[in-house]
Protein backbone atom coordinates (compact mmCIF):
# COMPACT_ATOMS: atom_id res chain seq x y z
CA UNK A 1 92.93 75.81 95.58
CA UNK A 2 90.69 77.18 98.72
CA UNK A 3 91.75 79.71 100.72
CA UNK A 4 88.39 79.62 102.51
CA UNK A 5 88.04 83.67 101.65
CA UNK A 6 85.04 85.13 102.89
CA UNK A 7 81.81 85.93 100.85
CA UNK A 8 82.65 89.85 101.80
CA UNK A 9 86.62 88.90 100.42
CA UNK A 10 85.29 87.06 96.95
CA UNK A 11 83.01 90.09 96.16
CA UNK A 12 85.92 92.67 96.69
CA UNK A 13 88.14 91.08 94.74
CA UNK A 14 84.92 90.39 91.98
CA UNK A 15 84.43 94.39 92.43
CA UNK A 16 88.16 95.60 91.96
CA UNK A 17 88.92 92.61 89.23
CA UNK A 18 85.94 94.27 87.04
CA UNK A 19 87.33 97.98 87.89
CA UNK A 20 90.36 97.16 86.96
CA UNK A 21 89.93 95.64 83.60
CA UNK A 22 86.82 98.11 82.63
CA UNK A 23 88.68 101.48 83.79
CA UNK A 24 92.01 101.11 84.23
CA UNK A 25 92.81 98.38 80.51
CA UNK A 26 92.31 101.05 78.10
CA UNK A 27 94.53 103.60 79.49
CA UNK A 28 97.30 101.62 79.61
CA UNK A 29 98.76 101.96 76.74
CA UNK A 30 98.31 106.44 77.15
CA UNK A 31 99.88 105.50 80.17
CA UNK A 32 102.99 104.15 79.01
CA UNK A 33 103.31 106.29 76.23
CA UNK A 34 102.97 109.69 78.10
CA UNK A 35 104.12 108.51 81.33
CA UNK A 36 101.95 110.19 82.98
CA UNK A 37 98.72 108.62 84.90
CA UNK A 38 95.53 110.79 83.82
CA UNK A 39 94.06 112.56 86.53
CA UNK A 40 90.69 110.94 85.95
CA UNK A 41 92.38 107.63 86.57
CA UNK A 42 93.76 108.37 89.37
CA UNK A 43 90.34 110.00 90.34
CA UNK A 44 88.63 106.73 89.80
CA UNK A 45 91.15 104.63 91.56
CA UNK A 46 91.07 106.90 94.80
CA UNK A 47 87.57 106.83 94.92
CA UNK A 48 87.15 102.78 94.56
CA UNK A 49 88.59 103.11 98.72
CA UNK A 50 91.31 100.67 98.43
CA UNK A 51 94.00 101.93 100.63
CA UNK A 52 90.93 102.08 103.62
CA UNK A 53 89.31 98.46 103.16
CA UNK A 54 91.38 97.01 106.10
CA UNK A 55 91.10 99.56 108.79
CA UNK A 56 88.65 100.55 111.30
CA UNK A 57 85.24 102.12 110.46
CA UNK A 58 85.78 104.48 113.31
CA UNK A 59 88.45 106.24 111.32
CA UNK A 60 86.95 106.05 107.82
CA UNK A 61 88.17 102.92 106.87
CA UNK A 62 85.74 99.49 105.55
CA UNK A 63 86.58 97.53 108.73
CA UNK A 64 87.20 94.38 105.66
CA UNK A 65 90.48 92.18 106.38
CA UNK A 66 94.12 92.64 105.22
CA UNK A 67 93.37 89.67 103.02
CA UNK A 68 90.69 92.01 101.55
CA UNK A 69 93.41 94.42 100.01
CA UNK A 70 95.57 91.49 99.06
CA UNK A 71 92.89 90.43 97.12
CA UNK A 72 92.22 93.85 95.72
CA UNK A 73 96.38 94.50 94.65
CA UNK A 74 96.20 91.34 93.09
CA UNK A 75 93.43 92.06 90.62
CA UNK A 76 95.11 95.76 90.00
CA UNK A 77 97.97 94.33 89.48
CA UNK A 78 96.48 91.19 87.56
CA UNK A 79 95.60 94.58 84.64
CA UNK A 80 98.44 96.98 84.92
CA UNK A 81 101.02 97.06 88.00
CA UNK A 82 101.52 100.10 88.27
CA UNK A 83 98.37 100.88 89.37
CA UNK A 84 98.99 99.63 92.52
CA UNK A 85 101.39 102.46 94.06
CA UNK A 86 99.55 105.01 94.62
CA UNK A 87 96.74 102.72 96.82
CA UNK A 88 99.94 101.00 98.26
CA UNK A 89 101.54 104.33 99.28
CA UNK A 90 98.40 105.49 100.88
CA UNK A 91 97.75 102.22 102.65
CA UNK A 92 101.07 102.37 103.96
CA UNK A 93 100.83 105.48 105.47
CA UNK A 94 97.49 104.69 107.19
CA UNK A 95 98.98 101.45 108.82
CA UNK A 96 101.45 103.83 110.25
CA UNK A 97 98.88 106.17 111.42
CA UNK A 98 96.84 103.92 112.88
CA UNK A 99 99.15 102.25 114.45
CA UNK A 100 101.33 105.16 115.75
CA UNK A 101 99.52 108.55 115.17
CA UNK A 102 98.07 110.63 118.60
CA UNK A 103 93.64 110.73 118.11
CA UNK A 104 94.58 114.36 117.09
CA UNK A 105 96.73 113.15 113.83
CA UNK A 106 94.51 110.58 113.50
CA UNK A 107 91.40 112.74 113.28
CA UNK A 108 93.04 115.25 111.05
CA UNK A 109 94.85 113.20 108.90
CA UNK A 110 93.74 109.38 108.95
CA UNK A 111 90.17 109.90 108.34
CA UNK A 112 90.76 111.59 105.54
CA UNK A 113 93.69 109.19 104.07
CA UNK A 114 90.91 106.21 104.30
CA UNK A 115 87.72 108.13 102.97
CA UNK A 116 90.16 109.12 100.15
CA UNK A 117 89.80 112.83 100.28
CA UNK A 118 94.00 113.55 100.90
CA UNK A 119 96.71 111.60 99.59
CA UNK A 120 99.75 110.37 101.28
CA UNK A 121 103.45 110.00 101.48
CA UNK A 122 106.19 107.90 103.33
CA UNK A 123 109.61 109.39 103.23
CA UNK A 124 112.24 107.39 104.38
CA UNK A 125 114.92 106.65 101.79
CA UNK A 126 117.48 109.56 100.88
CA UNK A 127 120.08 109.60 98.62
CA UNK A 128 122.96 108.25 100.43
CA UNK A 129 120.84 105.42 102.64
CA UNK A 130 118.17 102.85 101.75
CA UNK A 131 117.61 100.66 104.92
CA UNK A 132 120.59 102.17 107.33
CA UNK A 133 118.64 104.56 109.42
CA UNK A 134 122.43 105.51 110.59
CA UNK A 135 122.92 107.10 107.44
CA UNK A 136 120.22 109.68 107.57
CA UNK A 137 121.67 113.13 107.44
CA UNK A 138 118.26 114.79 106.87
CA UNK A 139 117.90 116.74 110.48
CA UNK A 140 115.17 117.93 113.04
CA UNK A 141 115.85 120.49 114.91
CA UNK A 142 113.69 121.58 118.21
CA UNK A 143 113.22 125.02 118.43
CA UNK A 144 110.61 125.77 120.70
CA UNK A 145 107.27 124.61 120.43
CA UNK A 146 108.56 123.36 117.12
CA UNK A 147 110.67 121.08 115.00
CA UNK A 148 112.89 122.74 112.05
CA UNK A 149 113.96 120.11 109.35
CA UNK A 150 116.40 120.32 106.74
CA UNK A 151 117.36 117.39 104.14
CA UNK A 152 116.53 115.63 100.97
CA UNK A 153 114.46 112.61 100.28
CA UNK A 154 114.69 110.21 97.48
CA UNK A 155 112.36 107.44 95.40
CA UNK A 156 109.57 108.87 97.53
CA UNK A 157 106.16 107.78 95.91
CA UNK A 158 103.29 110.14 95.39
CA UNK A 159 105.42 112.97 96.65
CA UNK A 160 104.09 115.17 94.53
CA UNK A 161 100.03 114.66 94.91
CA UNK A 162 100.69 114.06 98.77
CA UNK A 163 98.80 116.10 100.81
CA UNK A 164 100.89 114.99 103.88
CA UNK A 165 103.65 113.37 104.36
CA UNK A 166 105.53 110.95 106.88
CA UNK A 167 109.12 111.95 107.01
CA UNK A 168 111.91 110.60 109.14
CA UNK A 169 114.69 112.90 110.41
CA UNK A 170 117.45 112.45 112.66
CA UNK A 171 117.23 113.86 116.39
CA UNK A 172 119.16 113.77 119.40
CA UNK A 173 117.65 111.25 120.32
CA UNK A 174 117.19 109.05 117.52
CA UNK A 175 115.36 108.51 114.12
CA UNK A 176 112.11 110.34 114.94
CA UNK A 177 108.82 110.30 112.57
CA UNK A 178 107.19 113.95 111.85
CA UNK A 179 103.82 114.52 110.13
CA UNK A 180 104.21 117.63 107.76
CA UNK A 181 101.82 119.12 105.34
CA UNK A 182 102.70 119.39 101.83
CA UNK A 183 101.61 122.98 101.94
CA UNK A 184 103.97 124.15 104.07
CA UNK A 185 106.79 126.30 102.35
CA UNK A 186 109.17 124.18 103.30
CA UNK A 187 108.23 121.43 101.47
CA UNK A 188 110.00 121.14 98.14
CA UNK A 189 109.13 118.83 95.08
CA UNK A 190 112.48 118.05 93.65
CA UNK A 191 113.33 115.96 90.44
CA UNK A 192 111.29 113.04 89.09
CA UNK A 193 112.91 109.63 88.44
CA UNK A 194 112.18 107.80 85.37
CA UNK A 195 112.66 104.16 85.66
CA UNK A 196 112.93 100.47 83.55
CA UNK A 197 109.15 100.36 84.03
CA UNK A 198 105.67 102.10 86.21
CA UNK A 199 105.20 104.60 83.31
CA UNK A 200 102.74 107.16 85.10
CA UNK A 201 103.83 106.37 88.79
CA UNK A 202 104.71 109.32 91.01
CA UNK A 203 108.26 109.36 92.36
CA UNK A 204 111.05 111.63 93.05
CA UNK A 205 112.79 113.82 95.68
CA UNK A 206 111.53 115.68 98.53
CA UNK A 207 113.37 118.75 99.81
CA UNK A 208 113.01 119.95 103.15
CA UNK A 209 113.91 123.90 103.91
CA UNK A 210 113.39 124.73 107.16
CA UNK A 211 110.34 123.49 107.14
CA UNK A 212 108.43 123.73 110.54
CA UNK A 213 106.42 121.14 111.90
CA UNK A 214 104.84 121.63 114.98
CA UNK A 215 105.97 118.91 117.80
CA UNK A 216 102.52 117.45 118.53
CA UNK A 217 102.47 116.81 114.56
CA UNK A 218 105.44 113.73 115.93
CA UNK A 219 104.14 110.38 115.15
CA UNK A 220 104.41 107.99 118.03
CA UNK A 221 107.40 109.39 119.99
CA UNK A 222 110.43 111.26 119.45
CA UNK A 223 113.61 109.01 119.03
CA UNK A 224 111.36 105.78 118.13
CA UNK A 225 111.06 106.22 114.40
CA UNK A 226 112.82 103.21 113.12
CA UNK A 227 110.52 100.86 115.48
CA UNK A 228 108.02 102.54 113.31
CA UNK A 229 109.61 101.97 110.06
CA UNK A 230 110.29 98.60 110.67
CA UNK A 231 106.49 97.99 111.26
CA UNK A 232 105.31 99.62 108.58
CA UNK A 233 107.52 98.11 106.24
CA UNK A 234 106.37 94.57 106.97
CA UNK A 235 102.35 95.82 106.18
CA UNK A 236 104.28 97.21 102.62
CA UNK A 237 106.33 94.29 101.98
CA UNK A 238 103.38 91.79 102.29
CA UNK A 239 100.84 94.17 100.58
CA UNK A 240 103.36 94.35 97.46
CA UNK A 241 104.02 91.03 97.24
CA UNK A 242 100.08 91.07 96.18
CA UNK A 243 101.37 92.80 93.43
CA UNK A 244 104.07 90.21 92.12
CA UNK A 245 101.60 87.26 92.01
CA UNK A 246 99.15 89.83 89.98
CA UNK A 247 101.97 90.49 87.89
CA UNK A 248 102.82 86.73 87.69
CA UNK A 249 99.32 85.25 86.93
CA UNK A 250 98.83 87.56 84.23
CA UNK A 251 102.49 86.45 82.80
CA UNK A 252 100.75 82.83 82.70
CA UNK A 253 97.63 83.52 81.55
CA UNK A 254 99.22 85.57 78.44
CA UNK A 255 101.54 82.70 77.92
CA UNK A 256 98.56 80.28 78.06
CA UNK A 257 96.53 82.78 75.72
CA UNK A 258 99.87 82.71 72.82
CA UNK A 259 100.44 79.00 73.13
CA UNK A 260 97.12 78.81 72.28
CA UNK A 261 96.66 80.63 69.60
CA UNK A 262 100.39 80.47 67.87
CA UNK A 263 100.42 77.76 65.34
CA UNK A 264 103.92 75.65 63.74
CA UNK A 265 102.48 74.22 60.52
CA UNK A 266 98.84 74.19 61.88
CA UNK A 267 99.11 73.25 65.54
CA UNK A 268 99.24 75.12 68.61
CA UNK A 269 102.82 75.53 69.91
CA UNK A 270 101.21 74.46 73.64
CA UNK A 271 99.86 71.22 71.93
CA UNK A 272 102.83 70.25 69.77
CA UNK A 273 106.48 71.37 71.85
CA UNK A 274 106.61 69.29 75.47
CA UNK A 275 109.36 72.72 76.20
CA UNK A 276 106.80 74.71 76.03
CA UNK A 277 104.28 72.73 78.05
CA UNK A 278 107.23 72.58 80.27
CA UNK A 279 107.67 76.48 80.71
CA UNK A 280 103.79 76.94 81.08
CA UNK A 281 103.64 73.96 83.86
CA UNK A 282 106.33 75.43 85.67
CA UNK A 283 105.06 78.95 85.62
CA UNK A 284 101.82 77.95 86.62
CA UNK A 285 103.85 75.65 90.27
CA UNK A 286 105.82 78.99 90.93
CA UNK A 287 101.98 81.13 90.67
CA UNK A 288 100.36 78.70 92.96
CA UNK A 289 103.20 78.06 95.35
CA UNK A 290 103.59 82.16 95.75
CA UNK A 291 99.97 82.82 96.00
CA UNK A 292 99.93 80.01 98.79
CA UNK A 293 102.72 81.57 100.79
CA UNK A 294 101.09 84.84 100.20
CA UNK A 295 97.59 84.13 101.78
CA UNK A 296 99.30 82.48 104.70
CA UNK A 297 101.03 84.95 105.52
CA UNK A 298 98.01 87.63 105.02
CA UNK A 299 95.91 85.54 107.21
CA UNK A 300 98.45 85.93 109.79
CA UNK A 301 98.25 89.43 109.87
CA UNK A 302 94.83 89.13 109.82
CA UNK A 303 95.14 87.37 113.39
CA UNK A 304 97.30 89.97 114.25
CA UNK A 305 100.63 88.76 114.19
CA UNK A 306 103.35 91.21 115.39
CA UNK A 307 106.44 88.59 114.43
CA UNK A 308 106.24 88.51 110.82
CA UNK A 309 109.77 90.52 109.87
CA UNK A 310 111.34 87.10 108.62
CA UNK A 311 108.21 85.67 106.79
CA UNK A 312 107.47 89.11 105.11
CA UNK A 313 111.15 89.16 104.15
CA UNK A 314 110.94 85.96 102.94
CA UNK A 315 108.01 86.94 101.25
CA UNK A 316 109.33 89.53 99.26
CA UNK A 317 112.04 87.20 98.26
CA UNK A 318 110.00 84.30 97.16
CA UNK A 319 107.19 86.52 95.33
CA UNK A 320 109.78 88.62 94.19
CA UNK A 321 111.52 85.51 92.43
CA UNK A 322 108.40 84.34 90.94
CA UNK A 323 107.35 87.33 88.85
CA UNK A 324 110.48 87.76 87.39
CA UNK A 325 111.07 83.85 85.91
CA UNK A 326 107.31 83.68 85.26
CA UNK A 327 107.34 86.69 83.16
CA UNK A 328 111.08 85.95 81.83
CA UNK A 329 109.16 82.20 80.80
CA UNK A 330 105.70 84.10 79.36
CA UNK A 331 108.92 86.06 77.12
CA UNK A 332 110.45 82.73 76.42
CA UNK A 333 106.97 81.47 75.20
CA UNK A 334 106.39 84.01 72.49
CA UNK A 335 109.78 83.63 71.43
CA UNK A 336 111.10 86.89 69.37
CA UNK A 337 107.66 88.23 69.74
CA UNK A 338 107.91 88.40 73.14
CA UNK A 339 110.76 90.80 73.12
CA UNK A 340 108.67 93.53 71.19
CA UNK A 341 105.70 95.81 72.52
CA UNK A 342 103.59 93.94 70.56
CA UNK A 343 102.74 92.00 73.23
CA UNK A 344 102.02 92.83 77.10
CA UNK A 345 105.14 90.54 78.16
CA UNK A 346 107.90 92.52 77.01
CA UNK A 347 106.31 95.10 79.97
CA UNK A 348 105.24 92.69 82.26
CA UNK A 349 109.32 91.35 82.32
CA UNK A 350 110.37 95.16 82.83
CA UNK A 351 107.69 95.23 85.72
CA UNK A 352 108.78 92.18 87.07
CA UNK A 353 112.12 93.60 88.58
CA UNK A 354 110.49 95.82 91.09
CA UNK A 355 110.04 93.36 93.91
CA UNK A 356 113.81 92.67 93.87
CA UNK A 357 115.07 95.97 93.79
CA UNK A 358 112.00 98.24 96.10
CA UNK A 359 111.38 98.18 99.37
CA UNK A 360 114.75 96.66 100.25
CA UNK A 361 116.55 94.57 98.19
CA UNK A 362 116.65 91.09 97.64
CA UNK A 363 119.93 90.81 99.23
CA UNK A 364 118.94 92.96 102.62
CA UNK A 365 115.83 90.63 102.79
CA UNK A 366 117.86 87.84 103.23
CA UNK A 367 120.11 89.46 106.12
CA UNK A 368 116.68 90.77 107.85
CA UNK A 369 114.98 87.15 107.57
CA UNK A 370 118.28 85.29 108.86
CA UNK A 371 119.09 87.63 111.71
CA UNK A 372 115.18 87.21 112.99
CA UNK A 373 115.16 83.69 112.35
CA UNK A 374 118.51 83.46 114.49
CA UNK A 375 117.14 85.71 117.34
């Protein structure tokens, strides 16, 4: 299908593609057994500029398009998924930035963020609240010339490479958004989570003691944090779903690969069984249909469209669906085989839950994209 991408879009997805499967392949499988991404890795992946391709020169970024780092997720994602957070996480915090920071943050933070010299992080979620900012009982306190927080943050990736770090408190007035370095002694790495999949991936608790954070280090303005959530989360949602049809496509294209190959008394399971013709057609209708939807969407915020909170939501939903029953089909394909780390699959289907589960669940998606679409 064309998508009329640009020449600039085809080679940066023909530059991260080739990254991907020359540096990042052979560490997967150190990666998943040590859980633990190696620093050179991580080294390499910073320094390929991801997170920066679709913001402006002037603050260190490529000045490429969103659909530029669409493209580039993909093709991570295409090789190992969870090579994708820690660009994600980063990108994330930059739209926020850019969109919300004073020139002062954005000087002494977002430059840096883009040219990938820092790292970031984007705490929201806490252990008692995922997407009810009501909930939030970590506080910010003025005292003086200053803001005192106390609270605990939870699933927060990167929280422990982050050189800075977004978090949301409660105030008087509101949710409110504060900038805080990760050196400050109030900033406390707490436990690491260990989940179904994303061996290697960065995530745990944040603890905040007292930490002080000096008032001009408030993103956009006290009391208005959720407006910035809420933006932010749309630039995540969309950029992620980048990730499920990566994810997906590489579900089919192993599939393809086994029915190939896998003979029943000397023909290819794809050529002899119409079920499993069946499973790969479908699979490869769900791949094209998300990937469609995708791009659309991308190109919309390309044009800079602010009224995307049902289509992103939708997004998430759609994508989200896709990776899981194309990778639950690439299992079905290898049969028993498929259930065993033999073969990529049996990952890929762990992998394939994240879309339903991060970054709001399926279930809040659906309340977010009726109550826009009924506004």
């Amino acid at each position: 299908m064309d998508y009329n991408f640009t020449e600039e879009e085809l080679s940066i997805k023909d530059t991260i593609g080739k990254f991907a499967k020359k540096e990042i392949s052979p560490f997967i499988s150190q990666i998943e057994n040590e859980n633990k991404m190696p620093d050179e890795l991580l080294s390499k992946i910073t320094k390929m500029k991801i997170s920066g391709l679709p913001f402006p020169e002037k603050w260190g970024g490529a000045g490429a398009t969103y659909i530029s780092l669409l493209l580039a997720v993909e093709e991570l994602s295409h090789v190992y998924m969870p090579s994708i957070f820690h660009p994600l996480v980063n990108a994330m915090a930059a739209f926020g930035f850019s969109n919300f920071a004073s020139d002062y943050l954005k000087d002494k933070y977002l430059r840096r963020i883009l040219d990938g010299s820092i790292n970031a992080a984007w705490a929201f979620t806490e252990p008692d609240t995922g997407s009810d900012p009501k909930q939030i009982t970590t506080k910010a306190v003025k005292d003086g010339d200053d803001w005192i927080l106390n609270g605990t943050k939870r699933f927060i990736t990167n929280s422990s490479i982050a050189d800075v770090a977004a978090i949301f408190a409660a105030t008087e007035n509101g949710i409110t958004a504060f900038v805080i370095d990760t050196k400050n002694p109030g900033y406390k790495i707490g436990r690491r989570e260990k989940f179904l999949a994303f061996a290697g991936s960065d995530n745990g608790d944040v603890i905040l003691e007292n930490a002080r954070v000096p008032a001009k280090n408030v993103l956009g303005k006290v009391g208005r944090g959720f407006e910035i959530l809420l933006a932010v989360e749309v630039f995540a949602k969309v950029t992620a779903c980048a990730g499920n049809i990566g994810l997906a496509q590489s579900a089919l294209d192993h599939a393809v690969k086994y029915a190939k190959e896998k003979t029943h008394r000397g023909t290819p399971i794809g050529t002899k069984f119409q079920m499993t013709q069946w499973l790969i057609a479908t699979m490869a209708s769900n791949v094209a249909a998300s990937r469609s939807f995708l791009y659309s969407v991308g190109a919309k915020m390309d044009k800079g469209d602010k009224n995307l909170a049902a289509e992103s939501a939708l997004l998430k939903i759609f994508t989200g669906k896709c990776a899981r029953e194309v990778a639950s089909d690439a299992v079905q394909v290898h049969g028993a085989y498929g259930i065993t780390s033999e073969f990529p699959v049996e990952r890929l289907y762990r992998e394939s839950k994240f879309s339903e589960v991060v970054l709001g669940t399926n279930e809040i998606q659906r309340v977010i994209a009726a109550s826009a679409l009924l506004r």
